[in-house]
N, C-alpha and C. Protein backbone atom coordinates (compact mmCIF):
# COMPACT_ATOMS: atom_id res chain seq x y z
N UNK A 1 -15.85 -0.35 -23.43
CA UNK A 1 -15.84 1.06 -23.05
C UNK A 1 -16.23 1.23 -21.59
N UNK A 2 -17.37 0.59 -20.93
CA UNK A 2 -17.93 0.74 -19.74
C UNK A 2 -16.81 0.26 -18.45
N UNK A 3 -16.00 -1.19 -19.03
CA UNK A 3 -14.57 -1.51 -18.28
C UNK A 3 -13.74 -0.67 -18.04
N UNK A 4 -13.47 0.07 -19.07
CA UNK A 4 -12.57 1.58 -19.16
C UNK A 4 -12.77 2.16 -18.16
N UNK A 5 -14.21 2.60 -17.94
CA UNK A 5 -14.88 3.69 -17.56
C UNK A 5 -14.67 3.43 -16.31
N UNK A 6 -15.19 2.45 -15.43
CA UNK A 6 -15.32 1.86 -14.34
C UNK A 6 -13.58 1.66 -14.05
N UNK A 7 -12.94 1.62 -14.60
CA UNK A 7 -11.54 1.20 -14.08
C UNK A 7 -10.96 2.60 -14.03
N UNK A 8 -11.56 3.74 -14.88
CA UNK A 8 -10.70 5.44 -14.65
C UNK A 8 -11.35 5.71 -13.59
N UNK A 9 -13.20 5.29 -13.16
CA UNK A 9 -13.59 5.61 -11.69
C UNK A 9 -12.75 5.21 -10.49
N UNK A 10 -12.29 3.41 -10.52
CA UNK A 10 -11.70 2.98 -9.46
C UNK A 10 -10.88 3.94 -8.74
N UNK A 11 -9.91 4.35 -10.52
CA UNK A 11 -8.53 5.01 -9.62
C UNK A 11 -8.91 5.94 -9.61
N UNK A 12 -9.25 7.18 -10.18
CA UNK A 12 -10.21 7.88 -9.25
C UNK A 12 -10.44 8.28 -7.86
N UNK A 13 -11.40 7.34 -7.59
CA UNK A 13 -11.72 6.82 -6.25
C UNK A 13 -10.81 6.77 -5.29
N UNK A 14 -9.66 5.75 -5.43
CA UNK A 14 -9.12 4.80 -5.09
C UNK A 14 -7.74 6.19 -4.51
N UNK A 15 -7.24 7.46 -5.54
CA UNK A 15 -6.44 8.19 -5.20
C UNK A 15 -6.78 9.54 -4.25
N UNK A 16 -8.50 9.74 -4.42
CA UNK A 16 -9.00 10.98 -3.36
C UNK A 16 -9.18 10.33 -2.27
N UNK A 17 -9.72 8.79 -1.85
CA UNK A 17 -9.55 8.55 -0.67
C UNK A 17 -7.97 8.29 -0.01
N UNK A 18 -7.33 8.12 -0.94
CA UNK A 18 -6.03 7.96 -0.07
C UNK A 18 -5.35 9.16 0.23
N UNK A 19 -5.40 10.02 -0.28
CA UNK A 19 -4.53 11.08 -0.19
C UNK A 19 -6.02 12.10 0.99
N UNK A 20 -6.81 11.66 0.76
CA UNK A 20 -8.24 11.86 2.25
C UNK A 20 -7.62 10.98 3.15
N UNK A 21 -7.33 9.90 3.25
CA UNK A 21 -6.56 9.14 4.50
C UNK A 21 -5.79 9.24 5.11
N UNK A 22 -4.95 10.13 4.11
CA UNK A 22 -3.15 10.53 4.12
C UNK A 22 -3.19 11.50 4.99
N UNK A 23 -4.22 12.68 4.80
CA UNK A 23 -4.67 13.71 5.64
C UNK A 23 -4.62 13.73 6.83
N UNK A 24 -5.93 12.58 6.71
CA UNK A 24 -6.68 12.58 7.86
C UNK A 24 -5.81 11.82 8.97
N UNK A 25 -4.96 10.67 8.68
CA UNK A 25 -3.61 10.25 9.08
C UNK A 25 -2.70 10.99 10.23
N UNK A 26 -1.87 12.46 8.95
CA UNK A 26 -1.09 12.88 9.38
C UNK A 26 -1.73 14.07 10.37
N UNK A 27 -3.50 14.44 10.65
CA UNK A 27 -3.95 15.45 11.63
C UNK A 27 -3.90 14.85 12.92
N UNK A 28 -4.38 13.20 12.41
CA UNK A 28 -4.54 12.37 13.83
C UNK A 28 -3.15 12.13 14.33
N UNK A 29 -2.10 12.07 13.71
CA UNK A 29 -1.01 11.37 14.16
C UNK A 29 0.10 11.91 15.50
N UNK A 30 -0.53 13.06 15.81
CA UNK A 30 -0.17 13.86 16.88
C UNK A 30 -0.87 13.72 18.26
N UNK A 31 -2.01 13.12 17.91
CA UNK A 31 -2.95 12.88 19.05
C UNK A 31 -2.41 11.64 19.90
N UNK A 32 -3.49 11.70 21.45
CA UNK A 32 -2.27 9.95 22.17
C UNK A 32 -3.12 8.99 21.86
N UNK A 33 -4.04 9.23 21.06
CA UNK A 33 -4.55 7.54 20.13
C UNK A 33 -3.90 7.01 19.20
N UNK A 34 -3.60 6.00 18.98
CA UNK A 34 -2.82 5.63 17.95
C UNK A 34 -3.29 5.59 16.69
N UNK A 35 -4.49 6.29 16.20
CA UNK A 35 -5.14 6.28 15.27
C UNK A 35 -4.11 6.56 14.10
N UNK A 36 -3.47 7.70 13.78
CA UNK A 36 -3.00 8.32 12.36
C UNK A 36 -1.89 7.61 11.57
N UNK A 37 -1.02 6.80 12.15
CA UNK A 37 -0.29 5.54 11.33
C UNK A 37 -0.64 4.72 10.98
N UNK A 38 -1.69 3.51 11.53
CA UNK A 38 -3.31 2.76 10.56
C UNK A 38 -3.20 3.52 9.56
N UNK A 39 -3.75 5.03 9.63
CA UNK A 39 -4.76 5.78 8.49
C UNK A 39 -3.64 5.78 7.48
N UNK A 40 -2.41 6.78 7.92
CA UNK A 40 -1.36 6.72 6.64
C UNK A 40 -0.78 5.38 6.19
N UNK A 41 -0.46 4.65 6.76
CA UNK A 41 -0.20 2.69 6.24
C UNK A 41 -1.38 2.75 5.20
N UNK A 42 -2.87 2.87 5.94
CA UNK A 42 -3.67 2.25 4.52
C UNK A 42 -3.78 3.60 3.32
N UNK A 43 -3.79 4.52 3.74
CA UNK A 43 -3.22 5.54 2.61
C UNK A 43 -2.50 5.25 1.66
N UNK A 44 -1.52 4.76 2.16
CA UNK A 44 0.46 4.56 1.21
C UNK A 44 -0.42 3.34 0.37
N UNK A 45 -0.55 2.52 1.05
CA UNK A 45 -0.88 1.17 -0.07
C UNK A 45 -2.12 1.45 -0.52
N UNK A 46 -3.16 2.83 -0.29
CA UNK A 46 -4.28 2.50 -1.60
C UNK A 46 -3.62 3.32 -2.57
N UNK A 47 -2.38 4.15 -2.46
CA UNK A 47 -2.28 4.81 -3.61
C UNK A 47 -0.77 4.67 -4.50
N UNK A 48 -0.47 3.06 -3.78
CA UNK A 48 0.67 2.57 -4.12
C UNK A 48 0.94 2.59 -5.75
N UNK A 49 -0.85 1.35 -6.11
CA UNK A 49 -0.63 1.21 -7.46
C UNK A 49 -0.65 2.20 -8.15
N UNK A 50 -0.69 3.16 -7.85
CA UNK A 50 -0.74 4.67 -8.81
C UNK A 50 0.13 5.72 -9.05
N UNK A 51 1.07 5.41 -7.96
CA UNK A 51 2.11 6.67 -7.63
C UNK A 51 3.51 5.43 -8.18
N UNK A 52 4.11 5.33 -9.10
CA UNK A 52 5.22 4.45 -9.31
C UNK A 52 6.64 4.60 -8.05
N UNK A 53 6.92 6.46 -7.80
CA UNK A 53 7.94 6.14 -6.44
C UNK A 53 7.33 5.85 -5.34
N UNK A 54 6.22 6.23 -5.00
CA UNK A 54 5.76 5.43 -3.97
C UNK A 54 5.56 3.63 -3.82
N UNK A 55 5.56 3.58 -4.94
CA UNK A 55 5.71 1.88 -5.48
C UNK A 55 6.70 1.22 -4.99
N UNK A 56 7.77 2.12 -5.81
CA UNK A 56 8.81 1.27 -5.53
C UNK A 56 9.63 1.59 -4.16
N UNK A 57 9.39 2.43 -3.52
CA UNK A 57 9.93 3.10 -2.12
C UNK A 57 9.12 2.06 -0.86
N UNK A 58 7.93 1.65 -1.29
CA UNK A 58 7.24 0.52 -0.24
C UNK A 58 7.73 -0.69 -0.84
N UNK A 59 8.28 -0.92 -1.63
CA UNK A 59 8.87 -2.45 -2.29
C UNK A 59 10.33 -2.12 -1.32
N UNK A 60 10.90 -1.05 -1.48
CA UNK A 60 12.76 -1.22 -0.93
C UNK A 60 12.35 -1.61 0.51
N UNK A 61 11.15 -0.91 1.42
CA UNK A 61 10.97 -1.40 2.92
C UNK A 61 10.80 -2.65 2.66
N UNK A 62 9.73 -2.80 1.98
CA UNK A 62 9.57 -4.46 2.41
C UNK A 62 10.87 -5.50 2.09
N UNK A 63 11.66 -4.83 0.88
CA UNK A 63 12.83 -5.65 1.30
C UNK A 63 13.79 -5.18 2.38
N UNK A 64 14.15 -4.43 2.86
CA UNK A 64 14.85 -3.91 3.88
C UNK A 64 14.65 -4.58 4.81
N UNK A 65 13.13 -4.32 4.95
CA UNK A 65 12.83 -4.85 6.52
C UNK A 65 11.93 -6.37 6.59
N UNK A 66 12.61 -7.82 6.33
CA UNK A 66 11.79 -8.83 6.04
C UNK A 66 10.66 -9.33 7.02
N UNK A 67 10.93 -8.53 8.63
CA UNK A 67 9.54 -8.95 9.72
C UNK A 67 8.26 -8.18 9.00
N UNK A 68 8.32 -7.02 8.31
CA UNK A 68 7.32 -6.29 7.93
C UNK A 68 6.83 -7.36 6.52
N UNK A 69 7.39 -7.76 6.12
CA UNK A 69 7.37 -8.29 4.68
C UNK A 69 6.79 -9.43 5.33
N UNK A 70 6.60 -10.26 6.00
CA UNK A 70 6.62 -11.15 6.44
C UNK A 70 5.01 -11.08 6.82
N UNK A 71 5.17 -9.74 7.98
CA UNK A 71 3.59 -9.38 8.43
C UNK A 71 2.45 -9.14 7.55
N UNK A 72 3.04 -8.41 6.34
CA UNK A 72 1.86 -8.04 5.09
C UNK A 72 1.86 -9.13 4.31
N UNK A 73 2.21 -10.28 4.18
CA UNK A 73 1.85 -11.40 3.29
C UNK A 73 1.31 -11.93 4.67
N UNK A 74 1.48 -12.22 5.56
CA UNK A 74 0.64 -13.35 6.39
C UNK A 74 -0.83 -12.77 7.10
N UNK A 75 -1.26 -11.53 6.62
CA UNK A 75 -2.29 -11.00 6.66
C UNK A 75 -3.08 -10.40 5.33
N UNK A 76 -2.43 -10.74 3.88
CA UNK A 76 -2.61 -10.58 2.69
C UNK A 76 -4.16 -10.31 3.02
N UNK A 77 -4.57 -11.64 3.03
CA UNK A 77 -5.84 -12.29 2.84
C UNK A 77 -6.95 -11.36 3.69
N UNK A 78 -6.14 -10.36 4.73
CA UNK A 78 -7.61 -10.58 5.51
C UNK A 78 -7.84 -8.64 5.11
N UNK A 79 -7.19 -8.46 4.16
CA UNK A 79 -7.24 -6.72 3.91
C UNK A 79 -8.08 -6.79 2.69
N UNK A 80 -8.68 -5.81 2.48
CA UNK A 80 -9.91 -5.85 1.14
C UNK A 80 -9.21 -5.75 0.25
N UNK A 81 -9.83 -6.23 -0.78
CA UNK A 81 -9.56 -6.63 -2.31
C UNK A 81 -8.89 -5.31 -2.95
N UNK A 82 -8.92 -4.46 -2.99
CA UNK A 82 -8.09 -2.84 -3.42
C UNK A 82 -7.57 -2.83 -2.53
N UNK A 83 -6.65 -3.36 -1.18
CA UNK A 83 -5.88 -3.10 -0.99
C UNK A 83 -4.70 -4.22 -1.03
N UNK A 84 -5.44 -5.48 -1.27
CA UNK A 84 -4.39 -7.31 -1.99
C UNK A 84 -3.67 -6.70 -2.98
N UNK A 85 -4.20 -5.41 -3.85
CA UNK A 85 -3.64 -5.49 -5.24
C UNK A 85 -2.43 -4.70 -5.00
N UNK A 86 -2.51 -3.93 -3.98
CA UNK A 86 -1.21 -2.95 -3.95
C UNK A 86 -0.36 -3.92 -3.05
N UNK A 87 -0.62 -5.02 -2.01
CA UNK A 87 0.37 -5.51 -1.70
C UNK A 87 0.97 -6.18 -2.65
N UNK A 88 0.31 -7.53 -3.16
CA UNK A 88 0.98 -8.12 -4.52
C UNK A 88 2.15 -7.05 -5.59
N UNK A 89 1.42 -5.81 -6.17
CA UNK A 89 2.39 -4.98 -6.72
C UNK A 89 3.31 -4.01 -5.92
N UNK A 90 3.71 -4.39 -4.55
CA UNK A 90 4.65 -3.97 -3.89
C UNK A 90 5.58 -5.32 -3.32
N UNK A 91 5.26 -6.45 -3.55
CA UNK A 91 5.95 -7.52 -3.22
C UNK A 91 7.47 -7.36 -4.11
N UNK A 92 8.08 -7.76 -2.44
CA UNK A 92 9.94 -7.51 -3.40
C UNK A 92 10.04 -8.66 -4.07
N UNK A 93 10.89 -8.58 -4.89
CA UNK A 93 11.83 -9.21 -6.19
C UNK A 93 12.69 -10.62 -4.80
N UNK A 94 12.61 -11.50 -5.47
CA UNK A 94 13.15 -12.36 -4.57
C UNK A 94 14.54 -12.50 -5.60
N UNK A 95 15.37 -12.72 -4.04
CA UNK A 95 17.12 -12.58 -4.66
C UNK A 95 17.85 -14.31 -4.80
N UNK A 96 18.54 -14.38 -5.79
CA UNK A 96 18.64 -15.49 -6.32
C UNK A 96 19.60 -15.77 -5.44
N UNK A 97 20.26 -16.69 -4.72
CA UNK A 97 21.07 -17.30 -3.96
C UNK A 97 22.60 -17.85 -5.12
N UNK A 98 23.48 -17.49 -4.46
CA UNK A 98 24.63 -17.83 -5.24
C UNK A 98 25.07 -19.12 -5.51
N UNK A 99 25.05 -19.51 -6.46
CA UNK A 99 25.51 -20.90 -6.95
C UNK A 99 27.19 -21.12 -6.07
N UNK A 100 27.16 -22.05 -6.03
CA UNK A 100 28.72 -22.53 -5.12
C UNK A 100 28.83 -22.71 -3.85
C-alpha cells in the first residue's frame, strides 16, 4: 500500500513541477538568456512518462532527428534518475534492416 502511495506522490510531484517548468520555460523564453528551452526540454521529459502523446511525439523527434537521439543517450547517465526514466520510455523503436 505505502509503494502505491509513494508512487501516486512521485507522479504527482513529478507532473506540477513540470508543467511549473513548462511555465516558467515558456515566460523565460523571450528573454536574451538562453534560459527557457533548458526549462521546457526538462519539462517535456519530466512529464513524458505521463502524458502518452507527449510520449510518443518525443519518440517521432528522436527518431526523426538521430544527432538529438544520439545526444540524449550519450548523456543518459549524467541527468537524474526521474529524468533516465523518461528518456529510456521515449527511446525509438529500432528499424529492422531489409534482408537481401
Amino acid at each position: 500500500m505505502w509503494d502505491r502511495m509513494g508512487s501516486a506522490v512521485m507522479q504527482l510531484m513529478s507532473l506540477i513541477g513540470g508543467v511549473f517548468l513548462l511555465l516558467a520555460g515558456a515566460v523565460l523564453l523571450p528573454l536574451p538568456l538562453p534560459l527557457g528551452a533548458p526549462l521546457i526540454a526538462v519539462a517535456l521529459l519530466m512529464l513524458a512518462p505521463y502524458v502518452p502523446p507527449l510520449r510518443r511525439r518525443i519518440t517521432a523527434l528522436r527518431e526523426r532527428f538521430p544527432g538529438l537521439d544520439r545526444f540524449v543517450r550519450r548523456h543518459q547517465n549524467a541527468f537524474p534518475k526521474f529524468l533516465q526514466k523518461s528518456v529510456v520510455r521515449t527511446r525509438p523503436r529500432r528499424k529492422r534492416k531489409a534482408a537481401g
